[in-house]
C-alpha atoms as a PDB file:
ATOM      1  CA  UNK A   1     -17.335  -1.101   5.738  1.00  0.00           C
ATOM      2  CA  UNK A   2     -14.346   1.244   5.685  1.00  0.00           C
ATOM      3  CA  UNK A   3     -12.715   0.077   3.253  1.00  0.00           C
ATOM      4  CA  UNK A   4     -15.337   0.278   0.845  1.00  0.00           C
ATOM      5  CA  UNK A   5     -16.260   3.503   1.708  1.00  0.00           C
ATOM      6  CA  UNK A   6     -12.935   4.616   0.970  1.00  0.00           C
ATOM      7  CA  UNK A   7     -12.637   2.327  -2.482  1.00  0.00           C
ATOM      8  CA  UNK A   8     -16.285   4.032  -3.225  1.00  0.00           C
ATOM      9  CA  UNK A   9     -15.207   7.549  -2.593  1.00  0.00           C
ATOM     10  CA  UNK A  10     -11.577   6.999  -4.267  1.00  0.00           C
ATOM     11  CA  UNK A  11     -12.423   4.621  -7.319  1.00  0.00           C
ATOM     12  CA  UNK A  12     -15.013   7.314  -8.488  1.00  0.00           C
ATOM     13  CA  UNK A  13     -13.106  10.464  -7.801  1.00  0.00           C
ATOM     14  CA  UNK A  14      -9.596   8.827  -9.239  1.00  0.00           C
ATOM     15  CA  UNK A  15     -11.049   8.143 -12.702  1.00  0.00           C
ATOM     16  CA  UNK A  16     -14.330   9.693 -13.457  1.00  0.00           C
ATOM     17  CA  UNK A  17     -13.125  12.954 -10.690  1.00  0.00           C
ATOM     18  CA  UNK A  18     -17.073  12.529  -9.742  1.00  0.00           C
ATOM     19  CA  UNK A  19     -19.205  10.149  -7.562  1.00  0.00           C
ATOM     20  CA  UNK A  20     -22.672   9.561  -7.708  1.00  0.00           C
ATOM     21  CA  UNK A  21     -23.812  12.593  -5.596  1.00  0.00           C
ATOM     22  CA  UNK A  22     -21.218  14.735  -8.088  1.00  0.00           C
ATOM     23  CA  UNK A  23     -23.564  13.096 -11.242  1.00  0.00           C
ATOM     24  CA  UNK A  24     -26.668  14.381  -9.368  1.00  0.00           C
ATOM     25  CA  UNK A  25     -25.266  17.753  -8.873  1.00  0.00           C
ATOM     26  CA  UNK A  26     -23.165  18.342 -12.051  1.00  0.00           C
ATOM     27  CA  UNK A  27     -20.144  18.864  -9.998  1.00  0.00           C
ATOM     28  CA  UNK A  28     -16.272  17.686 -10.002  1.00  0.00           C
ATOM     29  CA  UNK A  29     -13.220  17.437  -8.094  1.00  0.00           C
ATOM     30  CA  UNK A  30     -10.411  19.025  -9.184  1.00  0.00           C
ATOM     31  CA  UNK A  31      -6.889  20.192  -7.720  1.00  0.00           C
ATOM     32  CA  UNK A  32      -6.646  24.032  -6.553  1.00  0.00           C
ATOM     33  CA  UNK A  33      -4.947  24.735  -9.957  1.00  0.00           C
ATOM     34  CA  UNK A  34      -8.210  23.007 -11.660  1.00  0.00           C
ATOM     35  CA  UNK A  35      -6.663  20.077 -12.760  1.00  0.00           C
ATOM     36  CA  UNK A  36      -6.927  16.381 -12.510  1.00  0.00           C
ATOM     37  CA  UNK A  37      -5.926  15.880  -8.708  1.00  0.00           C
ATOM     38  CA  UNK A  38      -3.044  13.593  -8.198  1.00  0.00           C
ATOM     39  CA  UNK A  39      -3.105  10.226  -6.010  1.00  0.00           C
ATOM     40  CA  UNK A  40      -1.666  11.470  -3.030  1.00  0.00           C
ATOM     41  CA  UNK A  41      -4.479  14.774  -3.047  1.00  0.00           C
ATOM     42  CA  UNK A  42      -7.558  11.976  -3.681  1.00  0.00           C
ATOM     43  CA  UNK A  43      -5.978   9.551  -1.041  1.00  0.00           C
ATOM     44  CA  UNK A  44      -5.792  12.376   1.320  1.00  0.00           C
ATOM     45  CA  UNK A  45      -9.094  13.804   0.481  1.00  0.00           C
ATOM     46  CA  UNK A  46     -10.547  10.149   0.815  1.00  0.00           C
ATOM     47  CA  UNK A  47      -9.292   9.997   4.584  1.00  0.00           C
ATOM     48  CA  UNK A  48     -10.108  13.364   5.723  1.00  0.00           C
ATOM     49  CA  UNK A  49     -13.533  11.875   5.150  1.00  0.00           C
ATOM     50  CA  UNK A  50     -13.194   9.824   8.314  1.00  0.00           C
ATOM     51  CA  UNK A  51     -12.579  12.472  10.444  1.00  0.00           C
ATOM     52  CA  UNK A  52     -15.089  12.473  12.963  1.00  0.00           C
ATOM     53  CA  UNK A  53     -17.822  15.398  12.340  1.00  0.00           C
ATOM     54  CA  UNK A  54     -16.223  16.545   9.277  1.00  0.00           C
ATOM     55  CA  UNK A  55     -19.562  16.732   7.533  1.00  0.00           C
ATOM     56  CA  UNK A  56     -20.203  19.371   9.772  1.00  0.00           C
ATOM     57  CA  UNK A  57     -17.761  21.088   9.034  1.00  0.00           C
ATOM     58  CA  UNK A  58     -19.684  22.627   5.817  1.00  0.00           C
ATOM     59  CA  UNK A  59     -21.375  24.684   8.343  1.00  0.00           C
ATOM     60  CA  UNK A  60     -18.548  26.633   9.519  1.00  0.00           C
ATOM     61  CA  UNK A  61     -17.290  27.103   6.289  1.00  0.00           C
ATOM     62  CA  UNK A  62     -17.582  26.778   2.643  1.00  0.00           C
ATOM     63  CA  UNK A  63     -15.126  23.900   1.773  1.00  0.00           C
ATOM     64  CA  UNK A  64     -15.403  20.845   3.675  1.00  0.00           C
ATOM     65  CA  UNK A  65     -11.974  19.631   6.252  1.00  0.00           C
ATOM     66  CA  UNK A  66     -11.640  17.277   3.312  1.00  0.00           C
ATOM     67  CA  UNK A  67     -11.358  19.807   0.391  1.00  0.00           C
ATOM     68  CA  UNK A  68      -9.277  21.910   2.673  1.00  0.00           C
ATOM     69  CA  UNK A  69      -6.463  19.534   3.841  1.00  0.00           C
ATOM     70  CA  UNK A  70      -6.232  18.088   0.428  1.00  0.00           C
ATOM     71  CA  UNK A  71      -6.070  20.862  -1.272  1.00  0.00           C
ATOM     72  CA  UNK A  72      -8.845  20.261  -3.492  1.00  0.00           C
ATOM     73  CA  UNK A  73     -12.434  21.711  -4.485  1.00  0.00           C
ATOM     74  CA  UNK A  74     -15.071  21.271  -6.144  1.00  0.00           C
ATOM     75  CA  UNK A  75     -16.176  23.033  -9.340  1.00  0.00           C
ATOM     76  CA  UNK A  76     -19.299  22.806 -11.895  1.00  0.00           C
ATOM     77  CA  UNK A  77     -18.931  20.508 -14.541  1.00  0.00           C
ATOM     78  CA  UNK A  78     -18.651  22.758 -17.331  1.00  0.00           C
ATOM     79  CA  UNK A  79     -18.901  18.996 -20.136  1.00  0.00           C
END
């Protein structure tokens, strides 16, 4: 179940920079400079997501552990 998780979360994000929940919200991930992020920034945003209680960490702050160690964020999709 891992491993599809990740393959969902990186598939989606490594060449549409959305996943379903992105579609729904009109968002995207991009790198901090608001680019395309590279492989190693998606791989690493990918496993930060198994991080136990990292959904929680929205709560504490506004970027998520995985937008934070990956050095990544989410924007509006302005298409």
């Amino acid at each position: 179940g891992s491993v599809i998780l990740f393959l969902y979360y990186f598939i989606q994000e490594f060449f549409w920079n959305k996943t379903l929940g992105k579609i729904v919200t009109g968002t995207i991930v991009v790198s901090e400079k608001d680019q395309k992020p590279s492989i190693t920034e998606l791989i690493m945003r990918t496993a930060c997501r198994f991080i136990p209680l990292e959904a929680f960490s929205f709560a504490f702050m506004k970027d998520g552990f995985h937008d934070i160690f990956s050095k990544t964020k989410v924007i509006e999709n302005k298409k």
